[in-house]
PDB file of N, CA and C in Angstrom:
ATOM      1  N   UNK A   1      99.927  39.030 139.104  1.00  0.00           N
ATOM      2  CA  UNK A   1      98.596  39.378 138.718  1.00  0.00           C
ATOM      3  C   UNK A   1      97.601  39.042 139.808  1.00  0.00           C
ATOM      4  N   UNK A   2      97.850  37.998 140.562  1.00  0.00           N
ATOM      5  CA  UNK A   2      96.924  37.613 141.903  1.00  0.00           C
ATOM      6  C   UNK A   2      97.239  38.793 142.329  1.00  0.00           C
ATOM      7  N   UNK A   3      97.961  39.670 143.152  1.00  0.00           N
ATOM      8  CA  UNK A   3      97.808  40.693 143.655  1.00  0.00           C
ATOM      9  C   UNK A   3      96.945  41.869 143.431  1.00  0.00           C
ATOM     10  N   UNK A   4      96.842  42.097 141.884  1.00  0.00           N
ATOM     11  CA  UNK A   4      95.865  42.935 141.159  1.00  0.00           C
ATOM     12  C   UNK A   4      94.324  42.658 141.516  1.00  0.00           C
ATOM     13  N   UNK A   5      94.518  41.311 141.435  1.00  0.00           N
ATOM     14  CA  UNK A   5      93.069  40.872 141.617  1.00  0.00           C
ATOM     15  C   UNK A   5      92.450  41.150 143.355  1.00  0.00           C
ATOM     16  N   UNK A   6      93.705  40.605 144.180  1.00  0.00           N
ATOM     17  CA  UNK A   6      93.546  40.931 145.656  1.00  0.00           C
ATOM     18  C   UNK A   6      92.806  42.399 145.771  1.00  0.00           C
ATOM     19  N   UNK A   7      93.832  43.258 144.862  1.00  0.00           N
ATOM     20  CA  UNK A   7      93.589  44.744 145.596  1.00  0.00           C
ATOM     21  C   UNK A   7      91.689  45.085 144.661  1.00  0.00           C
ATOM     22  N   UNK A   8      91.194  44.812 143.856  1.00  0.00           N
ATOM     23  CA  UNK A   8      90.687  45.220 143.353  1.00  0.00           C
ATOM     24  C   UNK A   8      89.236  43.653 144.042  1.00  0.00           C
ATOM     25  N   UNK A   9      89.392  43.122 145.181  1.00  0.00           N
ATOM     26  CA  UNK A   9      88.864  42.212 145.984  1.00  0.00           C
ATOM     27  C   UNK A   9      88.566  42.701 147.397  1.00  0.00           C
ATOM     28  N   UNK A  10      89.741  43.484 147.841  1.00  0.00           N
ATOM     29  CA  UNK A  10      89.737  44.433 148.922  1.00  0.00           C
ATOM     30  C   UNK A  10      88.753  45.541 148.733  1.00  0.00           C
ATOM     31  N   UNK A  11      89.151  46.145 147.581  1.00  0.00           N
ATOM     32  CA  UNK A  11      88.071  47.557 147.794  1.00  0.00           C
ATOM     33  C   UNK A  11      86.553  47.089 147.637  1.00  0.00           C
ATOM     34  N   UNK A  12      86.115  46.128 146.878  1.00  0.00           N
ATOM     35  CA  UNK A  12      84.921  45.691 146.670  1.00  0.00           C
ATOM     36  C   UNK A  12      84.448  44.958 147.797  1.00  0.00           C
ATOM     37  N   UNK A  13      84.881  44.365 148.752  1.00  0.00           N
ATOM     38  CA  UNK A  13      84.690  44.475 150.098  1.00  0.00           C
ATOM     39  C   UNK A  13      84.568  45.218 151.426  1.00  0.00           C
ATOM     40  N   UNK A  14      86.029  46.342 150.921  1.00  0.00           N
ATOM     41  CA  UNK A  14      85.978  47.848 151.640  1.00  0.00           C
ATOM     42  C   UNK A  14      84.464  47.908 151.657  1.00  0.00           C
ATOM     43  N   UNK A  15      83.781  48.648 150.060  1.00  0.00           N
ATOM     44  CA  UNK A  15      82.759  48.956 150.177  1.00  0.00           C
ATOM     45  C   UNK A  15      81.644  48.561 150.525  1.00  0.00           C
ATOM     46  N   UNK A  16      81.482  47.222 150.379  1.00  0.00           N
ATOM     47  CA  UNK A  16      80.281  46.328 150.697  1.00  0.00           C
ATOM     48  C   UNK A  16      80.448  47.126 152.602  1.00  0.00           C
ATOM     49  N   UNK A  17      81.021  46.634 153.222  1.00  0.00           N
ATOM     50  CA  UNK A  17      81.230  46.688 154.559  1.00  0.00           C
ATOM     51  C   UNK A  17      80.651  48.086 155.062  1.00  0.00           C
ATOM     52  N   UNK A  18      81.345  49.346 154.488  1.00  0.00           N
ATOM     53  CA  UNK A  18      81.240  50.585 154.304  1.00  0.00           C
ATOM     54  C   UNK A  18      79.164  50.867 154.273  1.00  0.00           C
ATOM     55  N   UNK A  19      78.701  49.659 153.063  1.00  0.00           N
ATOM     56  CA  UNK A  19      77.380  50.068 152.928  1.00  0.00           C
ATOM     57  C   UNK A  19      76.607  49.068 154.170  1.00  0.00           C
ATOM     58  N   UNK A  20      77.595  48.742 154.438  1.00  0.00           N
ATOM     59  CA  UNK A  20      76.744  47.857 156.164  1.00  0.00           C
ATOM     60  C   UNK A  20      76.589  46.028 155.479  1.00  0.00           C
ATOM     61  N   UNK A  21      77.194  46.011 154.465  1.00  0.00           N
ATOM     62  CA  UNK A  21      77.149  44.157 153.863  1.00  0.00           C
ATOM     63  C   UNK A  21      78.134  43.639 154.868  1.00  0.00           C
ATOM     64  N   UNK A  22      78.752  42.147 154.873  1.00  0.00           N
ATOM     65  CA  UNK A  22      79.019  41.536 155.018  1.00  0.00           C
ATOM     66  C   UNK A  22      80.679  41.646 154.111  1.00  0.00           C
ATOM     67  N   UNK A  23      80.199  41.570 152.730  1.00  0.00           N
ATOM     68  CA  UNK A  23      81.394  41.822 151.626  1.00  0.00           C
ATOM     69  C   UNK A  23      82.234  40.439 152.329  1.00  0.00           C
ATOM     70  N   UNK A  24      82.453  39.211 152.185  1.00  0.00           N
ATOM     71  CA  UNK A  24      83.025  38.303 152.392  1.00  0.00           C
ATOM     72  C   UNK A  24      83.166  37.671 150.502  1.00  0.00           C
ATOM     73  N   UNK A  25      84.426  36.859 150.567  1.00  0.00           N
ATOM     74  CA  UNK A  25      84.569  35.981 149.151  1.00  0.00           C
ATOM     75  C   UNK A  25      85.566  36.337 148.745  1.00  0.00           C
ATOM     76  N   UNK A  26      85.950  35.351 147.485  1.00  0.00           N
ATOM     77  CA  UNK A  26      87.089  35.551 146.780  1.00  0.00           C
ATOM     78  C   UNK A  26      86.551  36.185 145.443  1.00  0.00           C
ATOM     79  N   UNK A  27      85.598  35.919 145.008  1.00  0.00           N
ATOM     80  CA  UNK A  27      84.677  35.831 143.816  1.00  0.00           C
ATOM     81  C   UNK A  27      84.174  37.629 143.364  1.00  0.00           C
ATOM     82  N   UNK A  28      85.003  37.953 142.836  1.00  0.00           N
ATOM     83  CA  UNK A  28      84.685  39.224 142.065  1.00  0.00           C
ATOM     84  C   UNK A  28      83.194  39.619 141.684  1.00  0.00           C
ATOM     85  N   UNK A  29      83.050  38.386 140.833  1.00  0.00           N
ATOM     86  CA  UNK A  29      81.610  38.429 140.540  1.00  0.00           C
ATOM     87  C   UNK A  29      80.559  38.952 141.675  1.00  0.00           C
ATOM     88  N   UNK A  30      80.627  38.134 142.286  1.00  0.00           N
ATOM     89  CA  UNK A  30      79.664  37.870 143.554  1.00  0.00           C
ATOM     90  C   UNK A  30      79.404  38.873 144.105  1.00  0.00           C
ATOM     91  N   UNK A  31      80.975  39.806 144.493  1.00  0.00           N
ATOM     92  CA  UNK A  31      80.970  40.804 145.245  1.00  0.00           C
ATOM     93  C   UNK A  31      79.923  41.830 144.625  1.00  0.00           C
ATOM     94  N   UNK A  32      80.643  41.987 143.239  1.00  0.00           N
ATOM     95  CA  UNK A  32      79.775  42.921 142.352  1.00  0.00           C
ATOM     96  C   UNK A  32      77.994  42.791 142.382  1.00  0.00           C
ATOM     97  N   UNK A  33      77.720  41.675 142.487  1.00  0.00           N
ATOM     98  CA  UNK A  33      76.310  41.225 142.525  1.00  0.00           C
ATOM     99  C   UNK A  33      76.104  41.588 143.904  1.00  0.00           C
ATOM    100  N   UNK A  34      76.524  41.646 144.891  1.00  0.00           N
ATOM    101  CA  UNK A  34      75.983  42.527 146.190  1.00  0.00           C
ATOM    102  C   UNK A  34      75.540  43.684 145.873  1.00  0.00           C
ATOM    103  N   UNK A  35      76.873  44.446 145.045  1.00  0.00           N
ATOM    104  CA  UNK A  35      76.617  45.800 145.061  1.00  0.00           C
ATOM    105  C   UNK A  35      75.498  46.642 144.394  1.00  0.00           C
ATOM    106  N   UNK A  36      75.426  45.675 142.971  1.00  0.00           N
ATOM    107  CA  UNK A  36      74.055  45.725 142.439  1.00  0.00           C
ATOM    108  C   UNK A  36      73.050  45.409 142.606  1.00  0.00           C
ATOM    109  N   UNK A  37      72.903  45.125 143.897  1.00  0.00           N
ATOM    110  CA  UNK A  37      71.820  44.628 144.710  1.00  0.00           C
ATOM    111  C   UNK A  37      71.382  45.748 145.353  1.00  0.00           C
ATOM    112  N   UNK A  38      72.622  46.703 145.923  1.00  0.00           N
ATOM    113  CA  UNK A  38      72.075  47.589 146.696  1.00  0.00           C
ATOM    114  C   UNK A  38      71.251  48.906 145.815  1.00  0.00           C
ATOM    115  N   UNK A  39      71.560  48.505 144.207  1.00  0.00           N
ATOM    116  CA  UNK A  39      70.974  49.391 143.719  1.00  0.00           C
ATOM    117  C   UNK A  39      71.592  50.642 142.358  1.00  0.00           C
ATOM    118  N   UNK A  40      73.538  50.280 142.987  1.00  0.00           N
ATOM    119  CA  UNK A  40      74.152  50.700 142.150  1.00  0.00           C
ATOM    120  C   UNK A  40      74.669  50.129 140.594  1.00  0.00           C
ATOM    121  N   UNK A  41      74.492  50.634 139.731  1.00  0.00           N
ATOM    122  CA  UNK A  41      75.379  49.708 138.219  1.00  0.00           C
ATOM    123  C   UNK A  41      76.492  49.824 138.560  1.00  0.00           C
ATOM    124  N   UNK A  42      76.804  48.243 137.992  1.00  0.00           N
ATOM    125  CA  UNK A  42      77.800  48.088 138.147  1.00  0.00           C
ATOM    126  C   UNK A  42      78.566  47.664 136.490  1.00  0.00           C
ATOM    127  N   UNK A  43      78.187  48.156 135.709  1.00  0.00           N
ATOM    128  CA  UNK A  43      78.412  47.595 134.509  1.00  0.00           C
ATOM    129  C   UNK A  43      79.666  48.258 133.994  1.00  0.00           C
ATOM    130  N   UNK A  44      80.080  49.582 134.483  1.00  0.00           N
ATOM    131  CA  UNK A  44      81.502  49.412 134.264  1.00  0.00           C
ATOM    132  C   UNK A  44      82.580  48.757 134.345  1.00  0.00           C
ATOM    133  N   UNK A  45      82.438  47.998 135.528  1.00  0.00           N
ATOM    134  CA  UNK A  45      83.807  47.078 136.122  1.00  0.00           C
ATOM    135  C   UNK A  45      83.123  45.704 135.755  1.00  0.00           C
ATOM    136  N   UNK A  46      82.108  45.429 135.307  1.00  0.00           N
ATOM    137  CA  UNK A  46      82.236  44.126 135.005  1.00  0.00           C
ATOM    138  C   UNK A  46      82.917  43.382 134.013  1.00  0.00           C
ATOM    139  N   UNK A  47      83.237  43.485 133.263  1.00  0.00           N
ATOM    140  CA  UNK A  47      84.439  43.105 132.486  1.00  0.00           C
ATOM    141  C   UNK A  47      85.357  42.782 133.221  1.00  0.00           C
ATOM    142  N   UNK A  48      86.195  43.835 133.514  1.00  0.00           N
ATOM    143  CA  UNK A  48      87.225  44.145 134.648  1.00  0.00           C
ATOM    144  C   UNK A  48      87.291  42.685 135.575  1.00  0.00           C
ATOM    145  N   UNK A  49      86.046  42.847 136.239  1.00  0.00           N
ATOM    146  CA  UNK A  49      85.969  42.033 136.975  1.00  0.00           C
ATOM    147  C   UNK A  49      85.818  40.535 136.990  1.00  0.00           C
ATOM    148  N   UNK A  50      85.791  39.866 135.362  1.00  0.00           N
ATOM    149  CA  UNK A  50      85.835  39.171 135.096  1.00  0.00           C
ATOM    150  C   UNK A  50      87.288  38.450 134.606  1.00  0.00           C
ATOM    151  N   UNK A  51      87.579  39.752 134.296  1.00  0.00           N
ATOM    152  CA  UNK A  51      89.273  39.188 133.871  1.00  0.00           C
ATOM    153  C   UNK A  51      90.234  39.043 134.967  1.00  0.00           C
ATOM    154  N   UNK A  52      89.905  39.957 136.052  1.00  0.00           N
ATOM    155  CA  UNK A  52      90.572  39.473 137.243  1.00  0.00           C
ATOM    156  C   UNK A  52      90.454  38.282 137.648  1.00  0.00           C
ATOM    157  N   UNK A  53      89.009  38.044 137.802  1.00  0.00           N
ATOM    158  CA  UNK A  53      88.661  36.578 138.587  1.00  0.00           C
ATOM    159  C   UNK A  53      89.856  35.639 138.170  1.00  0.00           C
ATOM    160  N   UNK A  54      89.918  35.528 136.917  1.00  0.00           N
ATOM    161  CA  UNK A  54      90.783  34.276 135.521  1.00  0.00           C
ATOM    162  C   UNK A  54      92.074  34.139 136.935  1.00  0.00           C
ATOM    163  N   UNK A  55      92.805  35.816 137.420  1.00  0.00           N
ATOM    164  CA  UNK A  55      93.908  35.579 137.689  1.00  0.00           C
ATOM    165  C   UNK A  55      94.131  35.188 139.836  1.00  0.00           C
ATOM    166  N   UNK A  56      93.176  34.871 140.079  1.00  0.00           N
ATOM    167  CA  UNK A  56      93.142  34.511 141.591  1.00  0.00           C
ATOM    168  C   UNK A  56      93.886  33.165 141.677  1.00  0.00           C
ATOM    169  N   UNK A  57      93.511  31.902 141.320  1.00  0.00           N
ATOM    170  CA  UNK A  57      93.690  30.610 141.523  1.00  0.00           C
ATOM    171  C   UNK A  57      95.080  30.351 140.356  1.00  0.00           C
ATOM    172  N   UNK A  58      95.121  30.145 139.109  1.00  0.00           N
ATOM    173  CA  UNK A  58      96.293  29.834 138.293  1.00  0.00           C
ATOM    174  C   UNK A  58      97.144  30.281 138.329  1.00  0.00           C
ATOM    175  N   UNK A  59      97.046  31.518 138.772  1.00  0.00           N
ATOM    176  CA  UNK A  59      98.793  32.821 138.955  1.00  0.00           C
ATOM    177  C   UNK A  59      99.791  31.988 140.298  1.00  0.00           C
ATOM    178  N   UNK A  60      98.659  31.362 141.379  1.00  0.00           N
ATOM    179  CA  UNK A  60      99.517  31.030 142.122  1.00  0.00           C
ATOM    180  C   UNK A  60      99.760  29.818 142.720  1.00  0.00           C
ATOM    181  N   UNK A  61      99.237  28.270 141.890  1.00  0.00           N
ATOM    182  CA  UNK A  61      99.364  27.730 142.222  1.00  0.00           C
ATOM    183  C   UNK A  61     100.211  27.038 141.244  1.00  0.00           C
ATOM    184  N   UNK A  62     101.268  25.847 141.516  1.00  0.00           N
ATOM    185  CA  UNK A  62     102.135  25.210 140.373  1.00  0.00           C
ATOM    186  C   UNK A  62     101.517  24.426 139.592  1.00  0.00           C
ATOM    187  N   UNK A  63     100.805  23.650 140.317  1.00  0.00           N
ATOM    188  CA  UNK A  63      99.763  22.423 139.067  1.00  0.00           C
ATOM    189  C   UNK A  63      98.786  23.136 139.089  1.00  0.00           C
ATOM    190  N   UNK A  64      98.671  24.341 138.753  1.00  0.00           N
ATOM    191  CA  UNK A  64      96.874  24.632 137.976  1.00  0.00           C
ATOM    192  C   UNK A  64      97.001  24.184 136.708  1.00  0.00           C
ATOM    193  N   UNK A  65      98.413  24.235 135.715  1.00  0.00           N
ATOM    194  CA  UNK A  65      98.409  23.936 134.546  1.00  0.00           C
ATOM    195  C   UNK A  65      98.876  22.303 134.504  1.00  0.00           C
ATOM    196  N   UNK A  66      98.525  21.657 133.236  1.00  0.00           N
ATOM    197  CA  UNK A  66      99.057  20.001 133.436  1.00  0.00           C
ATOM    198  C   UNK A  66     100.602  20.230 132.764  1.00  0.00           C
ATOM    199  N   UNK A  67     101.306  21.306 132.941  1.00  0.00           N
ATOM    200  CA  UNK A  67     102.601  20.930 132.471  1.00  0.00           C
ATOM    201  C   UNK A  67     103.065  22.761 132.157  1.00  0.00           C
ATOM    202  N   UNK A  68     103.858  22.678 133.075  1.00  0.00           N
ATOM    203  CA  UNK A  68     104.868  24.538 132.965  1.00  0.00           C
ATOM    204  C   UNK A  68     104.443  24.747 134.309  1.00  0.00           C
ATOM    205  N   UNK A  69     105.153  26.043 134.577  1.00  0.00           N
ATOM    206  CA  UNK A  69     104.853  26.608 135.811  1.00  0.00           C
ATOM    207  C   UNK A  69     104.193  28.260 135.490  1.00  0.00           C
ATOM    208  N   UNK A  70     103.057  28.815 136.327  1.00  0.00           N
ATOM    209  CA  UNK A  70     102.006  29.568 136.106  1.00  0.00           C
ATOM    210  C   UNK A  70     102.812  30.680 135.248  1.00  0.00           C
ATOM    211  N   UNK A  71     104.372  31.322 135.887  1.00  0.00           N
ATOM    212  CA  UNK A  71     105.140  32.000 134.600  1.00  0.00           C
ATOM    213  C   UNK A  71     105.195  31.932 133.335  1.00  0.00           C
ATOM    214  N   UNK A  72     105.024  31.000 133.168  1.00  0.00           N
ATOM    215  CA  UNK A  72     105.127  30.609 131.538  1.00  0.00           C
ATOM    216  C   UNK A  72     103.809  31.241 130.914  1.00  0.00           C
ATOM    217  N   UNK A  73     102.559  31.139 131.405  1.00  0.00           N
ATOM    218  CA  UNK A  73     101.582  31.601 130.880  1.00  0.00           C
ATOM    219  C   UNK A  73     100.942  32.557 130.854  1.00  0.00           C
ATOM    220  N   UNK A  74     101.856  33.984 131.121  1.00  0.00           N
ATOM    221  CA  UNK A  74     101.544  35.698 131.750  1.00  0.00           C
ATOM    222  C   UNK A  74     102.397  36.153 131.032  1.00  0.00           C
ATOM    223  N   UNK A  75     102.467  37.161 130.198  1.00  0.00           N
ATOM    224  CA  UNK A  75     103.417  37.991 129.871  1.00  0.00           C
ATOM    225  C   UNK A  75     103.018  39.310 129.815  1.00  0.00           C
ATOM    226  N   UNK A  76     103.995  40.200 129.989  1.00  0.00           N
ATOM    227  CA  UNK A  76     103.573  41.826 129.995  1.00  0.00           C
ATOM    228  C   UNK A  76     102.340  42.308 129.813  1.00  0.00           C
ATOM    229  N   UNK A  77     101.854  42.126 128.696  1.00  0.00           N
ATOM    230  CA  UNK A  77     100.691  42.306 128.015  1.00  0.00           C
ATOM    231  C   UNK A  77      99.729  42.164 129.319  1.00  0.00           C
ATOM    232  N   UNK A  78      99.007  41.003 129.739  1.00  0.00           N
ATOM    233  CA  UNK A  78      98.319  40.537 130.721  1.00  0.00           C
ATOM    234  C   UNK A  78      98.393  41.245 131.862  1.00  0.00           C
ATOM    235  N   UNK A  79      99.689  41.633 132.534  1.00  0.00           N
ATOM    236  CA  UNK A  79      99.921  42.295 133.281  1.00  0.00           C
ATOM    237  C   UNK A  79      99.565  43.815 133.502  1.00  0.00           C
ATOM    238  N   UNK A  80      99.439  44.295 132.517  1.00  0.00           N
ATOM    239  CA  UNK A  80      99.075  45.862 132.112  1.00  0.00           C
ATOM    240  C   UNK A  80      97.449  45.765 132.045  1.00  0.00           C
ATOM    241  N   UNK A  81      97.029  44.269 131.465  1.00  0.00           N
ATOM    242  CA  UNK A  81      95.964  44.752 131.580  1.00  0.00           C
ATOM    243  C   UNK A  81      95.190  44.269 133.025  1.00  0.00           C
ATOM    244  N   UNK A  82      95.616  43.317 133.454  1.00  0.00           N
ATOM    245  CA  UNK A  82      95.281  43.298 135.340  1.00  0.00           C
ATOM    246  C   UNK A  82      95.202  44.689 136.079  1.00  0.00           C
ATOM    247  N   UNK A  83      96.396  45.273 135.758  1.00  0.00           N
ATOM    248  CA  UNK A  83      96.842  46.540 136.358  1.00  0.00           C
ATOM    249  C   UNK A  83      95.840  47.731 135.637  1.00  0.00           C
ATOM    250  N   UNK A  84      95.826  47.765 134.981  1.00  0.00           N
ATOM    251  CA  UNK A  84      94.511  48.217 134.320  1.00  0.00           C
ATOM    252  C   UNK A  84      92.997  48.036 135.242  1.00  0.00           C
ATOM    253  N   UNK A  85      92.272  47.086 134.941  1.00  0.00           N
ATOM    254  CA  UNK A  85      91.738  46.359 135.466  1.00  0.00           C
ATOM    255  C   UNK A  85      91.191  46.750 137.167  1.00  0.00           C
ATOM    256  N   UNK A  86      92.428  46.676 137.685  1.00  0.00           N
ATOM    257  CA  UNK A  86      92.570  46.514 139.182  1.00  0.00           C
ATOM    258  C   UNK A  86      92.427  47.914 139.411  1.00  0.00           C
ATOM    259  N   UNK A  87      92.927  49.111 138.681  1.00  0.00           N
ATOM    260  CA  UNK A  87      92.746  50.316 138.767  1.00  0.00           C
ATOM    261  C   UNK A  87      91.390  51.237 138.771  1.00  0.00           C
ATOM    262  N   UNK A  88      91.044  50.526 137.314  1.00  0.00           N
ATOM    263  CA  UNK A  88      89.222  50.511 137.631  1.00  0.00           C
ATOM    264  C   UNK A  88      88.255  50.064 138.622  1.00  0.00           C
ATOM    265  N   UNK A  89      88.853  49.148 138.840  1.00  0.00           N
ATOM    266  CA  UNK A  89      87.537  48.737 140.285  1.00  0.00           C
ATOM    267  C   UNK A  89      87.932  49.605 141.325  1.00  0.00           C
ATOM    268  N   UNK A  90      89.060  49.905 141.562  1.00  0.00           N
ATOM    269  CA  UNK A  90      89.505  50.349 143.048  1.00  0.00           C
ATOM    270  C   UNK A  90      88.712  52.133 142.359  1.00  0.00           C
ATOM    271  N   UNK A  91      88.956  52.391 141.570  1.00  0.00           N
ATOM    272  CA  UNK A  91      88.292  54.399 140.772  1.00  0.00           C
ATOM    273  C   UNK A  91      86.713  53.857 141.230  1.00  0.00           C
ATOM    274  N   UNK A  92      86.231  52.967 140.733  1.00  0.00           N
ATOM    275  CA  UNK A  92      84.952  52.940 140.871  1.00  0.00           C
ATOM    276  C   UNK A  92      84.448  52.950 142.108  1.00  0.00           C
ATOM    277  N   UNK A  93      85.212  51.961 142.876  1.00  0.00           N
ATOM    278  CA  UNK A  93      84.544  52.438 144.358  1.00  0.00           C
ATOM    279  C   UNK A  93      85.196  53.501 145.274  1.00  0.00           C
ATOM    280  N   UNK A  94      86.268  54.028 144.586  1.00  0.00           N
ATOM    281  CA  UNK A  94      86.672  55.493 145.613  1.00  0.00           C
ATOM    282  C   UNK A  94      85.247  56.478 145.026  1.00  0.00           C
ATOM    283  N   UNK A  95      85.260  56.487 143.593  1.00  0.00           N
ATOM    284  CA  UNK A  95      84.167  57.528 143.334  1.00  0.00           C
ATOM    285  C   UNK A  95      82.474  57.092 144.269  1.00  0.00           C
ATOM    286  N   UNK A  96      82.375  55.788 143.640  1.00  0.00           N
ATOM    287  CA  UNK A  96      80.771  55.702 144.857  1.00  0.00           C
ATOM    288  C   UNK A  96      80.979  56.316 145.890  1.00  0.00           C
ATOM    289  N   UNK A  97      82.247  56.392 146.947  1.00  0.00           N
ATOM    290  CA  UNK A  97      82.562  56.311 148.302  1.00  0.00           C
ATOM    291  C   UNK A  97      82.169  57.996 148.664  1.00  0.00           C
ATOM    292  N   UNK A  98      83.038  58.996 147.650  1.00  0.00           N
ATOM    293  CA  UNK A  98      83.052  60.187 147.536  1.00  0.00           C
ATOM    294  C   UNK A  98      81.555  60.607 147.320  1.00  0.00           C
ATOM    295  N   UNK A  99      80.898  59.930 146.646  1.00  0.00           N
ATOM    296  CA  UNK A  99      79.167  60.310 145.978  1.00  0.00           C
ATOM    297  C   UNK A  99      78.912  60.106 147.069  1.00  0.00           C
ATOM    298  N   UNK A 100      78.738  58.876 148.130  1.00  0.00           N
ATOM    299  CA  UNK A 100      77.944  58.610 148.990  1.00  0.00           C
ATOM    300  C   UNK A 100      78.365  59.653 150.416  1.00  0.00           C
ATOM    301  N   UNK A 101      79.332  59.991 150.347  1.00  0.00           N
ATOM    302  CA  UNK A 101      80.300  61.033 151.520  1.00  0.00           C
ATOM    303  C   UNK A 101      79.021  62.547 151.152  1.00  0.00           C
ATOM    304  N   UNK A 102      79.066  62.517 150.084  1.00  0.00           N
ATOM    305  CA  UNK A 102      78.755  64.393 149.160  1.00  0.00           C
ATOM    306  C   UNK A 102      76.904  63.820 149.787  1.00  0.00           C
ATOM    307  N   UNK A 103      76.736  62.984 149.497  1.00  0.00           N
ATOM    308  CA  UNK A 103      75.045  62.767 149.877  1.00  0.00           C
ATOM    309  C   UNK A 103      74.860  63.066 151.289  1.00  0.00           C
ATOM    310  N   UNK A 104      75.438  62.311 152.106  1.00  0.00           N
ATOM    311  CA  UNK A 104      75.361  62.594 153.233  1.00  0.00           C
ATOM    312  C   UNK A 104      75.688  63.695 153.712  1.00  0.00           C
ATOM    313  N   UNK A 105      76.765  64.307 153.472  1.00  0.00           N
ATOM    314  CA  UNK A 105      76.895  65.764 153.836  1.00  0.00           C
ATOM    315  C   UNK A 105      75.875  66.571 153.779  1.00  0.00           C
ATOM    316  N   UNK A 106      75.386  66.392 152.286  1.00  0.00           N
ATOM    317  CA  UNK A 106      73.745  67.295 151.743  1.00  0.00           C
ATOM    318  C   UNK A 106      72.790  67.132 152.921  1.00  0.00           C
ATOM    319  N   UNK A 107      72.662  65.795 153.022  1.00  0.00           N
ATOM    320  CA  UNK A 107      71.193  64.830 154.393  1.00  0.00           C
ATOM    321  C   UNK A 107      71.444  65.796 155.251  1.00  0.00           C
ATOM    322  N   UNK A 108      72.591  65.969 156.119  1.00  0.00           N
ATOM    323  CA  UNK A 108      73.464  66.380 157.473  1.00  0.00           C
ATOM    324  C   UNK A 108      72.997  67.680 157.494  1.00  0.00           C
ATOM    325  N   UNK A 109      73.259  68.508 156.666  1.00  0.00           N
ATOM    326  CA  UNK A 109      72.757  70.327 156.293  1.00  0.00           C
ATOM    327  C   UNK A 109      71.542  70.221 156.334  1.00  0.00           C
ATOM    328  N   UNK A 110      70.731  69.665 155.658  1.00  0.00           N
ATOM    329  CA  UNK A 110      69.390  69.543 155.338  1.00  0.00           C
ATOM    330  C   UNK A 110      68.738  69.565 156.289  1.00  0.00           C
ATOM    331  N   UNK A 111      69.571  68.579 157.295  1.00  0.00           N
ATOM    332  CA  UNK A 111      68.039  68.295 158.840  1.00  0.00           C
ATOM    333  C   UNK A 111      69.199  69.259 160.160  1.00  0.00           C
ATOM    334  N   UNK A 112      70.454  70.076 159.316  1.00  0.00           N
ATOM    335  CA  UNK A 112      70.407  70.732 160.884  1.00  0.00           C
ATOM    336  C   UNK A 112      69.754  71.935 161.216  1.00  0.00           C
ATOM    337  N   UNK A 113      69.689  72.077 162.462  1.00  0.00           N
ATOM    338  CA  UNK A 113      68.830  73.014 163.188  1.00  0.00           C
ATOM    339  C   UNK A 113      68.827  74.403 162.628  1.00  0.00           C
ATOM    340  N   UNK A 114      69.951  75.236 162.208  1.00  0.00           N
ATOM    341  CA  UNK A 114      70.067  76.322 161.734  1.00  0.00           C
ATOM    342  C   UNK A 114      69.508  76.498 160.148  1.00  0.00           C
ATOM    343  N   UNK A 115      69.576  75.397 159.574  1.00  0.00           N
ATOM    344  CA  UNK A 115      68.836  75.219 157.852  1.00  0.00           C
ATOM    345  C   UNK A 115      67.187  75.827 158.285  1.00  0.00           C
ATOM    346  N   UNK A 116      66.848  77.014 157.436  1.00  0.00           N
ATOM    347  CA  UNK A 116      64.969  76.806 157.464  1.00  0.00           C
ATOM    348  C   UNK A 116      64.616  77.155 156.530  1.00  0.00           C
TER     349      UNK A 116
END
């Protein structure tokens, strides 16, 4: 499930970077709070992005829990919904990526020389 969370940590950084941020952290949250900074909602993936966070730190360390090892406390279920989860954030920012691609294209036509 840390992996889910990785990939769906990556693209929310992809994009930050993409919009000229920084996009640094482990923190889902945070990232998201950049992005809604720049102006976009982000209220779809927040959920999402909250349930990931849960799986960064306990999935992979042995004493996060005071007794079992992090296996014991994941089963299928959880997993589907990480994967879930991780699927949505990564849709959400391919679609911004595509919106912001289609805008610029529009800008690009708009101011070239042959447009009057």
């Amino acid at each position: 499930m840390f992996k889910f969370q990785q990939a769906a940590e990556f693209a929310l950084e992809a994009f930050l970077r993409g919009a000229g941020k920084l996009g640094v952290g482990h923190s889902l949250l945070k990232l998201i709070a950049e992005i809604e900074a720049l102006g976009i909602d982000i209220e779809e993936i927040r959920k999402c992005s909250l349930t990931l966070e849960k799986f960064y730190i306990p999935t992979r360390y042995p004493d996060a829990y005071p007794e079992g090892s992090p296996y014991e406390f994941y089963d299928a279920e959880e997993a589907e919904k990480a994967l879930n989860c991780s699927s949505k954030v990564i849709e959400f920012v391919r679609k911004r990526y595509y919106e912001q691609c289609d805008r610029a294209e529009k800008e690009r036509e708009e101011k070239s020389p042959g447009k009057g």
